[in-house]
Protein backbone atom coordinates (compact mmCIF):
# COMPACT_ATOMS: atom_id res chain seq x y z
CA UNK A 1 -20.49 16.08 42.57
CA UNK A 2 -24.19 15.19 41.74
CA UNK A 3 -24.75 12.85 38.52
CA UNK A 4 -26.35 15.93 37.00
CA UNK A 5 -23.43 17.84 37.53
CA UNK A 6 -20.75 14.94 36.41
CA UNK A 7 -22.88 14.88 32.93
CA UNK A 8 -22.98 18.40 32.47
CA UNK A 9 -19.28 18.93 32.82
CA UNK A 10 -19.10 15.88 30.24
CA UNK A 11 -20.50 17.08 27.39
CA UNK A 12 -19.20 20.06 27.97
CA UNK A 13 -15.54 18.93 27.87
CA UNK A 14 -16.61 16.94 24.75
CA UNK A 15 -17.97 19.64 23.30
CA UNK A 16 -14.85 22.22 23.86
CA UNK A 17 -12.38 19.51 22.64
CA UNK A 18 -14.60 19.35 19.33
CA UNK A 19 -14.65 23.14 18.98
CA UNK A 20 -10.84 23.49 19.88
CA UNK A 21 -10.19 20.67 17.17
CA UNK A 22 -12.14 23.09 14.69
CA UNK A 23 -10.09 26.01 15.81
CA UNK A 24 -7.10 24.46 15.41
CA UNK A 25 -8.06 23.43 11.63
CA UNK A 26 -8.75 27.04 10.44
CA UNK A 27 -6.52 28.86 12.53
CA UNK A 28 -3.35 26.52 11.79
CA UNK A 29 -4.47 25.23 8.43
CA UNK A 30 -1.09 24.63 7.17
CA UNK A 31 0.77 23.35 10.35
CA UNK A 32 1.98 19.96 10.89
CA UNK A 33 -0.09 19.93 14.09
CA UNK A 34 -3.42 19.80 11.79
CA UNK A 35 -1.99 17.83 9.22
CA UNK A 36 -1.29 15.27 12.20
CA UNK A 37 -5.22 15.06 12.47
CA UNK A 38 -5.87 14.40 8.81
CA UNK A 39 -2.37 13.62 7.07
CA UNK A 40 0.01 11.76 9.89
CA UNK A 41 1.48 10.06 7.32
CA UNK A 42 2.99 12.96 5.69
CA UNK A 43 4.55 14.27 9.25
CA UNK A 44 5.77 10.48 9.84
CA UNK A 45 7.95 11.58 6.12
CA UNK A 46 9.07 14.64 8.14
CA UNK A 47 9.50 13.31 11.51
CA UNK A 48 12.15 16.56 12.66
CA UNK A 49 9.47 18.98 10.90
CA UNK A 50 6.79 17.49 13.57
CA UNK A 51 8.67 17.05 16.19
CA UNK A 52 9.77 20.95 16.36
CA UNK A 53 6.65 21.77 15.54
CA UNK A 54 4.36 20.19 18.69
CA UNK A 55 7.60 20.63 20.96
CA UNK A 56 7.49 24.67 19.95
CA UNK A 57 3.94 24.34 22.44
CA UNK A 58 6.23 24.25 25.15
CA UNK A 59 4.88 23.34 27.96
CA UNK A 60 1.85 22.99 26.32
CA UNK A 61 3.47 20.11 23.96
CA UNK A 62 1.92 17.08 25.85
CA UNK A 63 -1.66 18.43 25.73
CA UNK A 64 -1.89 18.86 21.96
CA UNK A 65 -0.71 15.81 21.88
CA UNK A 66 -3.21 14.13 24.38
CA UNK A 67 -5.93 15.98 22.17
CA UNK A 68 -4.61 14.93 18.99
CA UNK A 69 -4.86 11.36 20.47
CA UNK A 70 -8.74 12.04 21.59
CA UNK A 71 -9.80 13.03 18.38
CA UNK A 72 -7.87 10.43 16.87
CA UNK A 73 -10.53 7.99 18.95
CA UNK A 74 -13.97 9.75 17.81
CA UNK A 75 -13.18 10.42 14.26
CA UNK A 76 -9.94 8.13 13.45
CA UNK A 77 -8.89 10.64 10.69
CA UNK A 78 -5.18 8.60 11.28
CA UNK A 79 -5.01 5.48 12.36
CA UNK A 80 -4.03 4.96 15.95
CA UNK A 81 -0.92 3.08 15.87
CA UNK A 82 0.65 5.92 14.13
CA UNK A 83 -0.24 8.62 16.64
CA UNK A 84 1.44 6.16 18.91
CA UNK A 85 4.64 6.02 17.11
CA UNK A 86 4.23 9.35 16.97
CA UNK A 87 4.35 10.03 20.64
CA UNK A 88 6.91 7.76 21.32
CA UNK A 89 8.71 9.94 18.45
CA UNK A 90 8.35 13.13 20.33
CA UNK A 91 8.14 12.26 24.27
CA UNK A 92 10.14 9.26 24.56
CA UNK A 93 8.96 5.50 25.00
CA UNK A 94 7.44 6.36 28.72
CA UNK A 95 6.51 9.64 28.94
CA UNK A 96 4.88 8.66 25.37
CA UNK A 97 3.31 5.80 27.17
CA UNK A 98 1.63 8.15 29.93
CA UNK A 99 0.20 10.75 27.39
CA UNK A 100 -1.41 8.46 25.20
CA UNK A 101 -3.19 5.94 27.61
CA UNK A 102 -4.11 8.86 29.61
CA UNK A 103 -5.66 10.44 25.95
CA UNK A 104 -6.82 7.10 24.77
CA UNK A 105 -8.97 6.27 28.17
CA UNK A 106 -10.34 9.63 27.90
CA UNK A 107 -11.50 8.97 23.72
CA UNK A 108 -12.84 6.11 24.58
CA UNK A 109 -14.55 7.21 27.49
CA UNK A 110 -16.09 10.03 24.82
CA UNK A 111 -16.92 7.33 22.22
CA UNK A 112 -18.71 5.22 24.77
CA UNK A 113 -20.43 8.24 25.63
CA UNK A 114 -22.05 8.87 22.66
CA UNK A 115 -22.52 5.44 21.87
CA UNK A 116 -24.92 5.11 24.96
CA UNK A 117 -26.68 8.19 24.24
CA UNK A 118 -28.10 7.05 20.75
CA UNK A 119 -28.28 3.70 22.09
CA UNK A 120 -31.87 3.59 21.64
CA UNK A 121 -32.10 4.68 18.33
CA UNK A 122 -29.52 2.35 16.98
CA UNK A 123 -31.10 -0.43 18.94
CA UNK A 124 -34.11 0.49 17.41
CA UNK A 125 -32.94 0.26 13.62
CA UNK A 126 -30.62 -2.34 14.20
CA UNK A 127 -31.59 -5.01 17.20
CA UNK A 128 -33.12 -7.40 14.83
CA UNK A 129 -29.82 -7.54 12.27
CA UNK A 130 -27.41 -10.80 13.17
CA UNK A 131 -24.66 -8.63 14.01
CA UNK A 132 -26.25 -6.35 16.56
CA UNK A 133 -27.33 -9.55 18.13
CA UNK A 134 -23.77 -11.68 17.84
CA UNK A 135 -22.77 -8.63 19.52
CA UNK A 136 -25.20 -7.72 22.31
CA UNK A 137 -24.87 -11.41 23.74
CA UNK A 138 -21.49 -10.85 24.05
CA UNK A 139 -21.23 -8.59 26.77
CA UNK A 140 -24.57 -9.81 28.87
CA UNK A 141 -24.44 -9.14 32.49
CA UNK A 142 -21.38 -9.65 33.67
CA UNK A 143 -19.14 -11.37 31.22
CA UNK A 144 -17.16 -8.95 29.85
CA UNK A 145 -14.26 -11.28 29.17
CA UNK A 146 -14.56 -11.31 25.37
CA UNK A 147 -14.15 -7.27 25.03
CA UNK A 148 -11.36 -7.35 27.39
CA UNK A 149 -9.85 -9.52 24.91
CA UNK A 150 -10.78 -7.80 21.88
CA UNK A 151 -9.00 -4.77 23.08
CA UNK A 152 -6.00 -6.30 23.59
CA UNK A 153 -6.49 -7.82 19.97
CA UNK A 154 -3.67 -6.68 17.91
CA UNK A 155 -5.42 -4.61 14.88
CA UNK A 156 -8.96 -5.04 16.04
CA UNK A 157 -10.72 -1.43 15.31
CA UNK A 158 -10.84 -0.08 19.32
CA UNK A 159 -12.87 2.81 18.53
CA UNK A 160 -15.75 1.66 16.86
CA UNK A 161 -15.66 -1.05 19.65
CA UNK A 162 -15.70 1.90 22.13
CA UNK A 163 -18.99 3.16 19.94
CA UNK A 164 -20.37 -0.16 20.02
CA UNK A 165 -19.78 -1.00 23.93
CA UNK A 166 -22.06 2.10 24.30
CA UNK A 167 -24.96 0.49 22.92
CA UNK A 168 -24.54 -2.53 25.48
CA UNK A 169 -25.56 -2.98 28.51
CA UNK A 170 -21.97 -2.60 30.08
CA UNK A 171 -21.48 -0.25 32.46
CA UNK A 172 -19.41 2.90 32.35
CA UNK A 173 -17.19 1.90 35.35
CA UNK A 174 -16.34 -1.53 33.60
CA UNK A 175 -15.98 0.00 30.39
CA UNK A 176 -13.16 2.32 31.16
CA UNK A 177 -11.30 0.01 33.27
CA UNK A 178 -11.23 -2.34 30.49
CA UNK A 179 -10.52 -0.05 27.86
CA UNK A 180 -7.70 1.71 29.69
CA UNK A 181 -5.81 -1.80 31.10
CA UNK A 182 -6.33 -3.49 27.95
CA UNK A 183 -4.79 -0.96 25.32
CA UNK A 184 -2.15 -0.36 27.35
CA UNK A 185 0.09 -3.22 26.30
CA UNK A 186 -0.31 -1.96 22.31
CA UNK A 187 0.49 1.01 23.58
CA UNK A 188 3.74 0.77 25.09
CA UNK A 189 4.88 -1.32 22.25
CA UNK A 190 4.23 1.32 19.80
CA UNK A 191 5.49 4.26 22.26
CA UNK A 192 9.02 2.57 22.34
CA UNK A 193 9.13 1.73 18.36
CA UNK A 194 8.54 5.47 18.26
CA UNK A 195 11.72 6.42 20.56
CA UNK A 196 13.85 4.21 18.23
CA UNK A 197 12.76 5.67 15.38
CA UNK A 198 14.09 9.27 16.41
CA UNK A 199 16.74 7.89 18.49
CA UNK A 200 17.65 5.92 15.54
CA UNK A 201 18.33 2.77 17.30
CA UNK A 202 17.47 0.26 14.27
CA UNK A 203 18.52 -3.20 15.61
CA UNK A 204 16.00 -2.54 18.77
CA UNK A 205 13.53 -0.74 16.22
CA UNK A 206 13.96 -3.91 14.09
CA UNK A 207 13.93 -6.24 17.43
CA UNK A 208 10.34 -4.41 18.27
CA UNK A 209 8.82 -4.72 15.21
CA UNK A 210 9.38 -8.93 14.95
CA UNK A 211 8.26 -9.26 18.45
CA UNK A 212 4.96 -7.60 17.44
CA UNK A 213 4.65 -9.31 14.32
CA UNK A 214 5.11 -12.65 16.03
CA UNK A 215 2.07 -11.76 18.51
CA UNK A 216 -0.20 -9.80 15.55
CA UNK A 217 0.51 -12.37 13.17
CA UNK A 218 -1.34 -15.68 15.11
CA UNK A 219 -3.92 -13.50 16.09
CA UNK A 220 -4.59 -12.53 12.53
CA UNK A 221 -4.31 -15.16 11.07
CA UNK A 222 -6.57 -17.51 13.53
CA UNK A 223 -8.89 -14.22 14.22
CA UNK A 224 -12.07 -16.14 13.25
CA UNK A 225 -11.20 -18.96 15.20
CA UNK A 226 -10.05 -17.30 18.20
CA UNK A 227 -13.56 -15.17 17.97
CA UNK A 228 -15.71 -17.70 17.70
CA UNK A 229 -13.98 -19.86 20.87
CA UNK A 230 -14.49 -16.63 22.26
CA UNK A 231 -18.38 -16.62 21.26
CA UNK A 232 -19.23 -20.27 22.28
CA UNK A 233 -17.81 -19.57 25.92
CA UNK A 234 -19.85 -16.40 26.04
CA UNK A 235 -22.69 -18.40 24.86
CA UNK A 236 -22.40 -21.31 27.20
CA UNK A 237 -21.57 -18.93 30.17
CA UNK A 238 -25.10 -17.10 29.54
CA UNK A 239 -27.06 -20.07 29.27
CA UNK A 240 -25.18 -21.26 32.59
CA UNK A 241 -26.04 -18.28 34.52
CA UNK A 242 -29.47 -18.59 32.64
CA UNK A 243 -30.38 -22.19 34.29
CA UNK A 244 -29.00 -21.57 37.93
CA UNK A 245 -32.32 -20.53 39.44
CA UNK A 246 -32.09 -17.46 41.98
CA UNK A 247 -32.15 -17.82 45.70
């Protein structure tokens, strides 16, 4: 398949999954699977109500769920770590853990997407601001070690990173890889919290939720220092590839 051809089916994907979102909102108005788009925390206070209701897709069950995770990425109507309870609520922790990195590489993939393709007019308007440029050196050439990171940063906004990764000069190939590996740990986590919830296994629900407060809670607290360790071995990394003269 011809570049031209791999775009074309691209957008056009992106452009049915929008319109099938839309259909879903006015054809199921009322249904827990819309709510899920707008109002997950009301289905989390009716867990058996959402449950039956995505599971009564059949076979079809996974696949609103992978799309509810998609459009969870471009327009984060819910946040994402209840979509992933959510799954691991309805699948099971694995199964859970398939659907949504699957979904969540493909949102991403989307969000980088259209990131790239107003890259030029956001560059434009923005490339003089300090924070377009903080952020721009961060990912020059090939150093991509700091949004590696960032992803796996517990509570760091993914999506709008996904948006903003599109306006660098980081390629597509790179992108995905790192946005797919990296989430994948948060992931997991929050697919088997899920499966003890409906399971209602408390002590390992309990167990889960101090384990990931003991990694979030470093990481939030020292964010700012962690970042800007982060930042001065990006920095000294560019200059180093900067002085090494080519052969």
């Amino acid at each position: 398949m011809n570049r031209q051809k791999a775009r074309i089916l691209f957008w056009g994907s992106f452009f049915l999954l929008l319109l099938f979102g839309l259909v879903l909102h006015f054809i199921w108005g009322e249904s827990l699977l819309t709510q899920a788009l707008f109002h997950l925390e009301d289905i989390m206070a009716n867990g058996t109500r959402a449950r039956e209701t995505i599971l009564s897709f059949g076979s079809l069950a996974p696949l609103m769920f992978m799309i509810l995770q998609i459009l969870q990425v471009l327009f984060a109507p819910v946040p994402g770590e209840a979509t992933g309870i959510l799954g691991g609520y309805l699948f099971g922790a694995w199964s859970s853990f398939i659907y949504s990195s699957i979904a969540l590489a493909i949102g991403s993939a989307f969000a980088f997407a259209i990131g790239h393709l107003f890259a030029d007019a956001f560059r434009s308007l923005f490339s003089r601001t300090r924070v377009y440029q903080k952020f721009n050196h961060l990912v020059f050439k090939g150093d991509f070690v700091i949004p590696f990171v960032l992803f796996l940063f517990p509570g760091f906004p993914k999506d709008s990173l996904s948006y903003l990764l599109g306006l660098s000069t980081m390629p597509f190939k790179v992108f995905i890889f790192i946005a797919a590996i990296a989430r994948m740990p948060g992931t997991l986590m929050l697919s088997f919290e899920g499966a003890q919830v409906y399971e209602r296994n408390y002590l390992e629900l309990l167990l889960l939720l101090v384990f990931s407060a003991i990694v979030a809670l470093p990481c939030y607290l020292y964010r700012r220092q962690i970042l800007e360790k982060l930042t001065h071995y990006s920095s000294a990394q560019k200059i180093e590839e900067e002085t090494i003269p080519d052969e």
